[in-house]
Protein backbone atom coordinates (compact mmCIF):
# COMPACT_ATOMS: atom_id res chain seq x y z
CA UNK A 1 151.40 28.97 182.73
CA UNK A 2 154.49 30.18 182.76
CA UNK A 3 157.38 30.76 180.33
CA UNK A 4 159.55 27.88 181.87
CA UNK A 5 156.81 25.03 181.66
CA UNK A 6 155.88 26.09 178.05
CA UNK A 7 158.88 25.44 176.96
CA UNK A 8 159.03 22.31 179.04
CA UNK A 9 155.89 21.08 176.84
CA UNK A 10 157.19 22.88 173.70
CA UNK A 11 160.52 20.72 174.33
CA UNK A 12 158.75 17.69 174.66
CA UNK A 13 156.22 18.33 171.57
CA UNK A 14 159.33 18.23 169.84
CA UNK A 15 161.01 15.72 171.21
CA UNK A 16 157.70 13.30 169.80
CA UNK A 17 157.85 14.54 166.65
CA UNK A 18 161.60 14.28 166.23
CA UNK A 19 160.67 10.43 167.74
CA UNK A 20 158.20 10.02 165.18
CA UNK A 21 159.72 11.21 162.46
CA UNK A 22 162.97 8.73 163.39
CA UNK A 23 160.56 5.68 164.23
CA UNK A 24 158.65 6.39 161.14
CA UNK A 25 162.34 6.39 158.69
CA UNK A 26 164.40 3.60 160.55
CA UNK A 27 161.64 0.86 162.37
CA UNK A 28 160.30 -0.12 159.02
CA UNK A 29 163.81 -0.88 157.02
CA UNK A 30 165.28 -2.62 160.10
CA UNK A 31 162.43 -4.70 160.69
CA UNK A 32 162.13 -5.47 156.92
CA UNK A 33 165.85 -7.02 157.04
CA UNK A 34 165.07 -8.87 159.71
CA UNK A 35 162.25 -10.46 158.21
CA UNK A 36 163.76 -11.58 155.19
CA UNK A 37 161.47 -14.30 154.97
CA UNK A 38 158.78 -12.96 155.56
CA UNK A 39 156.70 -10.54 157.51
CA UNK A 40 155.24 -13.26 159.94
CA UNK A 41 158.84 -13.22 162.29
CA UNK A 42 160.12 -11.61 165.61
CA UNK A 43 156.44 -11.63 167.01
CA UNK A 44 157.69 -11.49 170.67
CA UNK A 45 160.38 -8.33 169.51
CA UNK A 46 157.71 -6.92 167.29
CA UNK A 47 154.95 -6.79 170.61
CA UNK A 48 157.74 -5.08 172.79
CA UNK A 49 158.27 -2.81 170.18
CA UNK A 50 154.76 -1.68 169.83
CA UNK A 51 153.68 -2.32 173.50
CA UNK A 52 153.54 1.96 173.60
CA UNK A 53 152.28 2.98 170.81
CA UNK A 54 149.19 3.81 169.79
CA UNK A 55 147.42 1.62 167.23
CA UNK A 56 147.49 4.18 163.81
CA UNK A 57 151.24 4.32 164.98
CA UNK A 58 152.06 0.47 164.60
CA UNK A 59 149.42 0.56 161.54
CA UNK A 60 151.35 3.06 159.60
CA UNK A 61 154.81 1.16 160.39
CA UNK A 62 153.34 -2.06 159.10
CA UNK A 63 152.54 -0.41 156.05
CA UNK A 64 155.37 1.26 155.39
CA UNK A 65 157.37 -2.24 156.43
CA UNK A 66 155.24 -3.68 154.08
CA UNK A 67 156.09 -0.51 151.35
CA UNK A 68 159.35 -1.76 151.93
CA UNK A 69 159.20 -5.35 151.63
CA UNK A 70 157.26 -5.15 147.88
CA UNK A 71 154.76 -7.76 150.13
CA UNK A 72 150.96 -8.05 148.46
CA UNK A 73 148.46 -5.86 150.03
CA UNK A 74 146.44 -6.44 152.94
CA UNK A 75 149.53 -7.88 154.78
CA UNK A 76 150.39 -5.20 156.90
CA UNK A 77 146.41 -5.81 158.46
CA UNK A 78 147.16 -9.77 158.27
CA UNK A 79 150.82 -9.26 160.31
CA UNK A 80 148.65 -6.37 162.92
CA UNK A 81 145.97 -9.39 163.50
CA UNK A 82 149.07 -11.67 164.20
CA UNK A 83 150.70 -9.74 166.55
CA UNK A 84 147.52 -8.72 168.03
CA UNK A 85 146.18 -12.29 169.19
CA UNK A 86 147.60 -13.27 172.34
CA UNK A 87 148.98 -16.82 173.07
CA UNK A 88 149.69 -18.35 176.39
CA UNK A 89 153.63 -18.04 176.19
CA UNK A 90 152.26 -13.95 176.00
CA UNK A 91 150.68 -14.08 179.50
CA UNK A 92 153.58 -15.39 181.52
């Protein structure tokens, strides 16, 4: 390979982590003051949001969401399982 498409990959490498690392600090305190009453809003916003990400990713911003929120544990799983199950407005 050379030098110009490593740094093409080393670039984008990067550029996921950087991502990440933003995703991981902002997505869960945004979402949390959106969902001031609870974590069981925004399902249609909250499917977009995910629709690329891999599942451990959207596990590990429900949990910190739910870090966030002071909500009882277990519903970061309950809120994946919500968002999860499809309903017939989801297949238009």
């Amino acid at each position: 390979m050379d030098e110009f498409h490593k740094h093409l990959l080393e670039r984008i490498t990067n550029l996921e982590l950087e991502l990440q690392t933003l995703r991981e600090t902002t997505w869960p305190v945004c979402q949390g003051l959106l969902d001031k009453n609870g974590p069981f809003e925004n399902k249609k916003e909250k499917k977009i949001f995910f629709q690329y990400l891999f599942l451990d990713e959207i596990k590990k911003l429900l949990k910190l969401k739910s870090r966030f929120m002071g909500t009882g544990p277990g519903t970061d799983g309950a809120e994946l399982q919500w968002i999860l199950v499809e309903t017939p407005v989801d297949r238009l």
